[in-house]
C-alpha atoms as a PDB file:
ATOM      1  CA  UNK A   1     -15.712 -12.751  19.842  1.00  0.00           C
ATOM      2  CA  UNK A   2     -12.539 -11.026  20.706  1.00  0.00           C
ATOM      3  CA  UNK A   3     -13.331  -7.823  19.792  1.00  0.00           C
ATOM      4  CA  UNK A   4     -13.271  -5.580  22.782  1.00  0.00           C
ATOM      5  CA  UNK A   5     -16.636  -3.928  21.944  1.00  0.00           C
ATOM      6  CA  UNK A   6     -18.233  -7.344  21.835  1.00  0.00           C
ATOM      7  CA  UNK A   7     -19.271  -7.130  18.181  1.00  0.00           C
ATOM      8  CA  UNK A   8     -17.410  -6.879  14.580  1.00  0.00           C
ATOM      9  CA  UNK A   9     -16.315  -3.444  14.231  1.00  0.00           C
ATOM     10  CA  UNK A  10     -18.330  -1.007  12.180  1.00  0.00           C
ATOM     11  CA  UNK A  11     -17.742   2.547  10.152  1.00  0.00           C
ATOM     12  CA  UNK A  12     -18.205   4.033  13.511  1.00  0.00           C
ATOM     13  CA  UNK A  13     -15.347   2.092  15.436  1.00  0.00           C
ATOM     14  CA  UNK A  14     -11.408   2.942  15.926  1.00  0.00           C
ATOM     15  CA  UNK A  15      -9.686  -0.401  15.954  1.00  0.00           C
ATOM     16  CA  UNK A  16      -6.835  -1.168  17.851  1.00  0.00           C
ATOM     17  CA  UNK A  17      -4.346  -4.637  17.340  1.00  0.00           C
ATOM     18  CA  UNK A  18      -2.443  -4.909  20.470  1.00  0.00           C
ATOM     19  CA  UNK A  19       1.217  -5.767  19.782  1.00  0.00           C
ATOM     20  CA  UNK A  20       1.755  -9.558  20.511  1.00  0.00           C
ATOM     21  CA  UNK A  21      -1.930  -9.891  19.110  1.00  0.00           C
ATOM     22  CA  UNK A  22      -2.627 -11.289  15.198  1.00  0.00           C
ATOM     23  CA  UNK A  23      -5.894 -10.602  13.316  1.00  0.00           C
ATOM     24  CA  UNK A  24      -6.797 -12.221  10.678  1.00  0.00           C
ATOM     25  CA  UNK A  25     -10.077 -12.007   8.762  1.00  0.00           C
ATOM     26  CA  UNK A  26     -11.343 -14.733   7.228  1.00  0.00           C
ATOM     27  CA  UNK A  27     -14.902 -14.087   6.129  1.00  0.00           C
ATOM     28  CA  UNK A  28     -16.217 -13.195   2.278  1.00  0.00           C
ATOM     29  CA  UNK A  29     -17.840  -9.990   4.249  1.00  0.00           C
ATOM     30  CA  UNK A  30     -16.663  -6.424   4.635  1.00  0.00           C
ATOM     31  CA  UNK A  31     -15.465  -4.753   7.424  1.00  0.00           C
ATOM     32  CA  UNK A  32     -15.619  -0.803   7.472  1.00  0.00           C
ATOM     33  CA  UNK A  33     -14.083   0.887  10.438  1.00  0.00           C
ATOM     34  CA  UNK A  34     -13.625   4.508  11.016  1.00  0.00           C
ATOM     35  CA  UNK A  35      -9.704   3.779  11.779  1.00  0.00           C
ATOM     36  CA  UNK A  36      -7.229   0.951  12.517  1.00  0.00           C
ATOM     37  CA  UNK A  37      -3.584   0.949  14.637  1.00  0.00           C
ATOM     38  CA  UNK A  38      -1.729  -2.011  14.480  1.00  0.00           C
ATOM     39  CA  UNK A  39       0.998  -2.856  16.643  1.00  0.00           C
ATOM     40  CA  UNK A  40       0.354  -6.381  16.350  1.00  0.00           C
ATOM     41  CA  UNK A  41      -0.968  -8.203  12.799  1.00  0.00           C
ATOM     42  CA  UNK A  42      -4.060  -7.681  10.589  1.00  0.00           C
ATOM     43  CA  UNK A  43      -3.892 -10.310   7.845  1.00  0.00           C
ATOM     44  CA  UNK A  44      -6.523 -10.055   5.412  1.00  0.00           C
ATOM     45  CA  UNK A  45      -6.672 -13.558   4.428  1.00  0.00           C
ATOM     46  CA  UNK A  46     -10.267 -13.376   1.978  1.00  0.00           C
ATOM     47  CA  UNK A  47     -12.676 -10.520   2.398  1.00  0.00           C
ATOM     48  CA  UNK A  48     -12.656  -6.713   2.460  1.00  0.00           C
ATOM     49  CA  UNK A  49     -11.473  -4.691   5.033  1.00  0.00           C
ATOM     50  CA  UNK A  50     -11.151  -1.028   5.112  1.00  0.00           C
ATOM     51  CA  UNK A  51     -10.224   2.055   7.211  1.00  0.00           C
ATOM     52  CA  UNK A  52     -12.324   5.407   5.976  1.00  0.00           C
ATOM     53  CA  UNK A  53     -10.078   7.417   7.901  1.00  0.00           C
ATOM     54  CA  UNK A  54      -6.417   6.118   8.854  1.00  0.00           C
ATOM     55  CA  UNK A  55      -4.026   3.451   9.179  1.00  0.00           C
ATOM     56  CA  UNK A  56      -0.928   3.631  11.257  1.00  0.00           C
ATOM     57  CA  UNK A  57       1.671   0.905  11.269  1.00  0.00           C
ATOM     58  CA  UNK A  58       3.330   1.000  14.468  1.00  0.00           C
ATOM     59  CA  UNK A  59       6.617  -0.156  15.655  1.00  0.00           C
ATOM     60  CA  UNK A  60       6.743  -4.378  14.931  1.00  0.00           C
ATOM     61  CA  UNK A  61       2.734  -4.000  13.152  1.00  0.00           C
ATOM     62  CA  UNK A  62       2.555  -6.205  10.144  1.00  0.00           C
ATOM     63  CA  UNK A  63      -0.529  -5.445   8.295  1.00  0.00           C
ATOM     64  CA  UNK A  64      -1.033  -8.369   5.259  1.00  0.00           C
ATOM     65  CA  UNK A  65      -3.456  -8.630   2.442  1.00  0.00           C
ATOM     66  CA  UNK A  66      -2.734 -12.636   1.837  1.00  0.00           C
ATOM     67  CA  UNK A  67      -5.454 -12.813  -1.013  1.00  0.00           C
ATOM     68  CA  UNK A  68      -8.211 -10.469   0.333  1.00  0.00           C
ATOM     69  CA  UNK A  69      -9.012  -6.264  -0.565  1.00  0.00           C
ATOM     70  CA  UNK A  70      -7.518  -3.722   2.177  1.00  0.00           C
ATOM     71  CA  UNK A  71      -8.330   0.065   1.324  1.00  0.00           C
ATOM     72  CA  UNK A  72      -7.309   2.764   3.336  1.00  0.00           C
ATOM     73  CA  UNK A  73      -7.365   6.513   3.365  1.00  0.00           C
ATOM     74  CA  UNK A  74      -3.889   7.296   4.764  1.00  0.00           C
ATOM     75  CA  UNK A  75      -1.485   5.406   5.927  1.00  0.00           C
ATOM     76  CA  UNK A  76       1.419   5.806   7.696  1.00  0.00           C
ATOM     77  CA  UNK A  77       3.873   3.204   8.844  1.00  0.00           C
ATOM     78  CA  UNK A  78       7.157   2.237  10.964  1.00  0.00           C
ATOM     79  CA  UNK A  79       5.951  -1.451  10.577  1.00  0.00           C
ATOM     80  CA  UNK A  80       5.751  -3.949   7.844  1.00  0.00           C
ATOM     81  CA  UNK A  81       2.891  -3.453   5.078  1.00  0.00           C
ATOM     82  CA  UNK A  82       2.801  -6.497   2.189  1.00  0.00           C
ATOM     83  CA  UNK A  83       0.477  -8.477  -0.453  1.00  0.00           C
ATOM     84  CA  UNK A  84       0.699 -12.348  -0.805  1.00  0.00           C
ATOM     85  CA  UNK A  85      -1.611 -12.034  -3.790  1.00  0.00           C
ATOM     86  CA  UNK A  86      -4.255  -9.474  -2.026  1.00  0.00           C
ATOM     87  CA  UNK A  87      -4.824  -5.798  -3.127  1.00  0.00           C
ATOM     88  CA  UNK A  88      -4.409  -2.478  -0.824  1.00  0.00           C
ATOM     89  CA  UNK A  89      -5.820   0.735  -1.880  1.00  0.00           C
ATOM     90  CA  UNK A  90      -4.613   4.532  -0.399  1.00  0.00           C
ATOM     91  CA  UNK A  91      -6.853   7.130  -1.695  1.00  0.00           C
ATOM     92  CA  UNK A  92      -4.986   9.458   0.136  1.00  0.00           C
ATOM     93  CA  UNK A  93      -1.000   9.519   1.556  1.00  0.00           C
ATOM     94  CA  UNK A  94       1.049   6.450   2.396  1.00  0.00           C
ATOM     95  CA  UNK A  95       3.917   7.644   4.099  1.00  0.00           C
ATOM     96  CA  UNK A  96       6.630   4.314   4.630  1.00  0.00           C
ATOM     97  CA  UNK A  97       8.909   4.296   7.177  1.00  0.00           C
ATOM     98  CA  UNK A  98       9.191   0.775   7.467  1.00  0.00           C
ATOM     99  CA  UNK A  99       9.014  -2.116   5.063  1.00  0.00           C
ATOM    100  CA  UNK A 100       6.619  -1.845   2.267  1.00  0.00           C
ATOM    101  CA  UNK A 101       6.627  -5.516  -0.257  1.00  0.00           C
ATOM    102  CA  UNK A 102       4.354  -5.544  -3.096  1.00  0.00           C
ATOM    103  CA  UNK A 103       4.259  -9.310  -3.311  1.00  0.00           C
ATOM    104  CA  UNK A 104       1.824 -11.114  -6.012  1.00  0.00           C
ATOM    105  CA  UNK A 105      -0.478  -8.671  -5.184  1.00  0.00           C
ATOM    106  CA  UNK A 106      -1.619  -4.900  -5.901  1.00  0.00           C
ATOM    107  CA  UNK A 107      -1.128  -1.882  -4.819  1.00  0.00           C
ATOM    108  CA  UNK A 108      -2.597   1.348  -5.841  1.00  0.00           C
ATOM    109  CA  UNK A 109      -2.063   4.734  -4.198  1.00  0.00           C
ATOM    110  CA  UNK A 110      -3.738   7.419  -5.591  1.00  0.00           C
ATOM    111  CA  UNK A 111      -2.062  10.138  -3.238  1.00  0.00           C
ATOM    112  CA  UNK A 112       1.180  10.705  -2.420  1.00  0.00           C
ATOM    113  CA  UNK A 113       3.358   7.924  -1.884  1.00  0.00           C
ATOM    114  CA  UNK A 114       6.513   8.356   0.075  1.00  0.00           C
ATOM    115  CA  UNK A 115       9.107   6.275   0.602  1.00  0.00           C
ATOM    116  CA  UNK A 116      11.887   6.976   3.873  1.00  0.00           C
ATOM    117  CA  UNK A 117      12.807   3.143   4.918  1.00  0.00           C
ATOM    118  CA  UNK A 118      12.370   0.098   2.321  1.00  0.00           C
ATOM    119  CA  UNK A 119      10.021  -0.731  -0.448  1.00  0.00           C
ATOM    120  CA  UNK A 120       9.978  -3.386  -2.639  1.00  0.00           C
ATOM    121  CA  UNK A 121       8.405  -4.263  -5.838  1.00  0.00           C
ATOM    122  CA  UNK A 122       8.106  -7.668  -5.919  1.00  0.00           C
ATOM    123  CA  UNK A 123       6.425  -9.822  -8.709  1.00  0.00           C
ATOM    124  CA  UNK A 124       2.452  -7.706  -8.019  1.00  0.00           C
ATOM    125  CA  UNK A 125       1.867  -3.971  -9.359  1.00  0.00           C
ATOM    126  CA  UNK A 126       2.689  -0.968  -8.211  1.00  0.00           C
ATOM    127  CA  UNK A 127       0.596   1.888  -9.167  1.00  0.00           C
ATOM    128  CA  UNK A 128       1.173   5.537  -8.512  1.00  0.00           C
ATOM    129  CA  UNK A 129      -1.458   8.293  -9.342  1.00  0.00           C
ATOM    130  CA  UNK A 130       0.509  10.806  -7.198  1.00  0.00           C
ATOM    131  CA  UNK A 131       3.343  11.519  -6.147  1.00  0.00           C
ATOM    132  CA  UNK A 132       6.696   9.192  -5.476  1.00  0.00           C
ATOM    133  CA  UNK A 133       9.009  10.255  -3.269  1.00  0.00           C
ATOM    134  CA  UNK A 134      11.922   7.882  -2.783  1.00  0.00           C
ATOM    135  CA  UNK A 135      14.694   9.208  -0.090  1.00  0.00           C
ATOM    136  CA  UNK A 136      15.254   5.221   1.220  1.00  0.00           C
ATOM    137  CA  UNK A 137      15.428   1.986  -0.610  1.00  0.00           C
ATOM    138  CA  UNK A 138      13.184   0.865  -3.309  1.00  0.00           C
ATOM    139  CA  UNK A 139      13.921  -2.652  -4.765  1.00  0.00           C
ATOM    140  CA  UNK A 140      12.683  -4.081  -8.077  1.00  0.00           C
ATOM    141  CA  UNK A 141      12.319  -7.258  -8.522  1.00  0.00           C
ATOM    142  CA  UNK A 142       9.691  -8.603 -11.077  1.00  0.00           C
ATOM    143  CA  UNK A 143       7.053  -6.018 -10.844  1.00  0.00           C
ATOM    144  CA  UNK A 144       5.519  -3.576 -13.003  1.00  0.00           C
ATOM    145  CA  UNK A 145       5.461  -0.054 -11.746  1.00  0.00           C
ATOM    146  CA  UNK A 146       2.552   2.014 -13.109  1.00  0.00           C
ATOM    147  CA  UNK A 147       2.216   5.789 -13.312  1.00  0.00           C
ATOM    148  CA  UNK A 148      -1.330   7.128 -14.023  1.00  0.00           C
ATOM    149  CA  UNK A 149      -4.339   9.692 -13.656  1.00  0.00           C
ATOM    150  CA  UNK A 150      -4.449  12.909 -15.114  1.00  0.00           C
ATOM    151  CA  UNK A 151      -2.377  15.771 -13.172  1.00  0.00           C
ATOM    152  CA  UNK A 152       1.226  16.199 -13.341  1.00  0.00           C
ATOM    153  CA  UNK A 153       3.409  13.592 -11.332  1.00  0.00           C
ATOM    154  CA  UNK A 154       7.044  13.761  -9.867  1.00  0.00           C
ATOM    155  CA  UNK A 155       7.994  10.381  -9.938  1.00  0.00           C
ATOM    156  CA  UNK A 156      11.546   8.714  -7.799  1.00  0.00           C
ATOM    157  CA  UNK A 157      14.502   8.339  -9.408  1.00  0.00           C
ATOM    158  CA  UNK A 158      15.516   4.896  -9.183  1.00  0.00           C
ATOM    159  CA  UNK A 159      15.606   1.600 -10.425  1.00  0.00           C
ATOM    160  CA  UNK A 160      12.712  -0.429 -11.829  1.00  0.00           C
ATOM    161  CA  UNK A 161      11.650  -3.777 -13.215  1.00  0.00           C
ATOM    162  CA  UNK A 162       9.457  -2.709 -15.450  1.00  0.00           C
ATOM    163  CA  UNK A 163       7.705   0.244 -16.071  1.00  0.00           C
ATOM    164  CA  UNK A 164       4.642   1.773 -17.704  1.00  0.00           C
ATOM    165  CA  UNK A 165       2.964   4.850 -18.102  1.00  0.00           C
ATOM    166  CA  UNK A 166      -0.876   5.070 -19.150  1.00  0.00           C
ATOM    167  CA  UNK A 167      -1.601   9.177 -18.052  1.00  0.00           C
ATOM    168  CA  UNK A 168      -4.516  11.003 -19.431  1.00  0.00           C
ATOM    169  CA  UNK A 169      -3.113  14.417 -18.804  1.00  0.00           C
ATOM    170  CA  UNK A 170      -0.500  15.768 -17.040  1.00  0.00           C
ATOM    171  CA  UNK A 171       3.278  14.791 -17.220  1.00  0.00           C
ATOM    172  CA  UNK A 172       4.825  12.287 -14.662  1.00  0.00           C
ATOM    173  CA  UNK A 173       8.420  13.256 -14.692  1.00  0.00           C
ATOM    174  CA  UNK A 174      11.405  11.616 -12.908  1.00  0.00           C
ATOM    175  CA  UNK A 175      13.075  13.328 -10.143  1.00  0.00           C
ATOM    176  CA  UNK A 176      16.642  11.671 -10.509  1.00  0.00           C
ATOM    177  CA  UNK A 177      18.198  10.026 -12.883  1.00  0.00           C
ATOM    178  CA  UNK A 178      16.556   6.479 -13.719  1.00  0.00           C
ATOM    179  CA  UNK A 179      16.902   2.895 -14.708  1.00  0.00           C
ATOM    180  CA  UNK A 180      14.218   0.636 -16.499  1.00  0.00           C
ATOM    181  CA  UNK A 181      15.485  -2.813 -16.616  1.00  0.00           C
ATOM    182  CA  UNK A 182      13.891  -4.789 -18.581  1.00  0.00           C
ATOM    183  CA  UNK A 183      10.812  -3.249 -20.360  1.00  0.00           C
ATOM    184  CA  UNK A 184       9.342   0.388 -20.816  1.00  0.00           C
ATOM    185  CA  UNK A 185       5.742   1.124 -21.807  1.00  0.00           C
ATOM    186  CA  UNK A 186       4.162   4.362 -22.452  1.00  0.00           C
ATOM    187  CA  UNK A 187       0.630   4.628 -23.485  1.00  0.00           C
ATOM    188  CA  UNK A 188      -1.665   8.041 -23.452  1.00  0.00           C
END
């Protein structure tokens, strides 16, 4: 009832959260929209949700998948992106300029991933089949960063948790120097 076209948005719909607005979707039924921009909150409590084309984080956007399924094709953000215990999916870029927190959840980016403001890695997964660029602040706390896929990978130099590598083909190869605190896994 609040939408502004007067029904649930469908693959054919941009969607728009006004800042000073929150979302949050609380249904065990999919939402497909052709794009989202967020300058208020989405919180994907339960359900799917998912943009075919983009996401953009604005300025003071929080975009939250508590337990529920977000994917996106690219995203880009000067907001706040997080999991309590839900999953978000890029198939294509997410460029952070904001604040990225893997939580509980997942997160799985299977193009580039770049990092220019703050990630964190918190107790979830962290999956890159791309890409990592790191050139502002990555934290690891109990997390488990995952490199995989099969094409060659440059992955950030910094610090991690834990780390593992399961790649088919290709060779995922740090950028800087790096440290693996507590436990390193290769595999493939």
């Amino acid at each position: 009832g609040n939408w502004s076209c007067g029904h649930t948005p469908t693959l054919g719909d941009d969607v728009w959260i006004s800042a000073g607005t929150t979302t949050n979707l609380n249904a065990t039924s999919s939402i497909i929209v052709q794009s989202v921009s967020v300058s208020g909150t989405l919180n994907v409590v339960s359900g799917f949700f998912e943009a075919t084309s983009s996401a953009t984080i604005i300025l003071q956007g929080t975009v939250t998948s508590t337990s529920g399924i977000m994917r996106f094709n690219t995203v880009t953000s000067t907001g706040n992106i997080g999991t309590g215990t839900g999953t978000i999916y890029a198939s294509s870029t997410i460029q952070n300029n904001g604040t990225f927190d893997v939580g509980g959840g997942a997160v799985t980016s299977t193009g580039s991933f770049t990092n220019a403001s703050t990630t964190r890695s918190g107790s979830g997964n962290l999956t890159f089949q791309a890409d990592f660029t790191n050139t502002g602040t990555f934290t690891a706390a109990g997390g488990l960063v995952r490199v995989m896929g099969a094409i060659d990978q440059s992955i950030g130099g910094v610090l991690y948790n834990r780390f593992f590598s399961s790649k088919t083909g290709g060779t995922a190869t740090f950028a800087a120097s790096t440290t693996i605190l507590t436990t390193l896994t290769a595999d493939g």
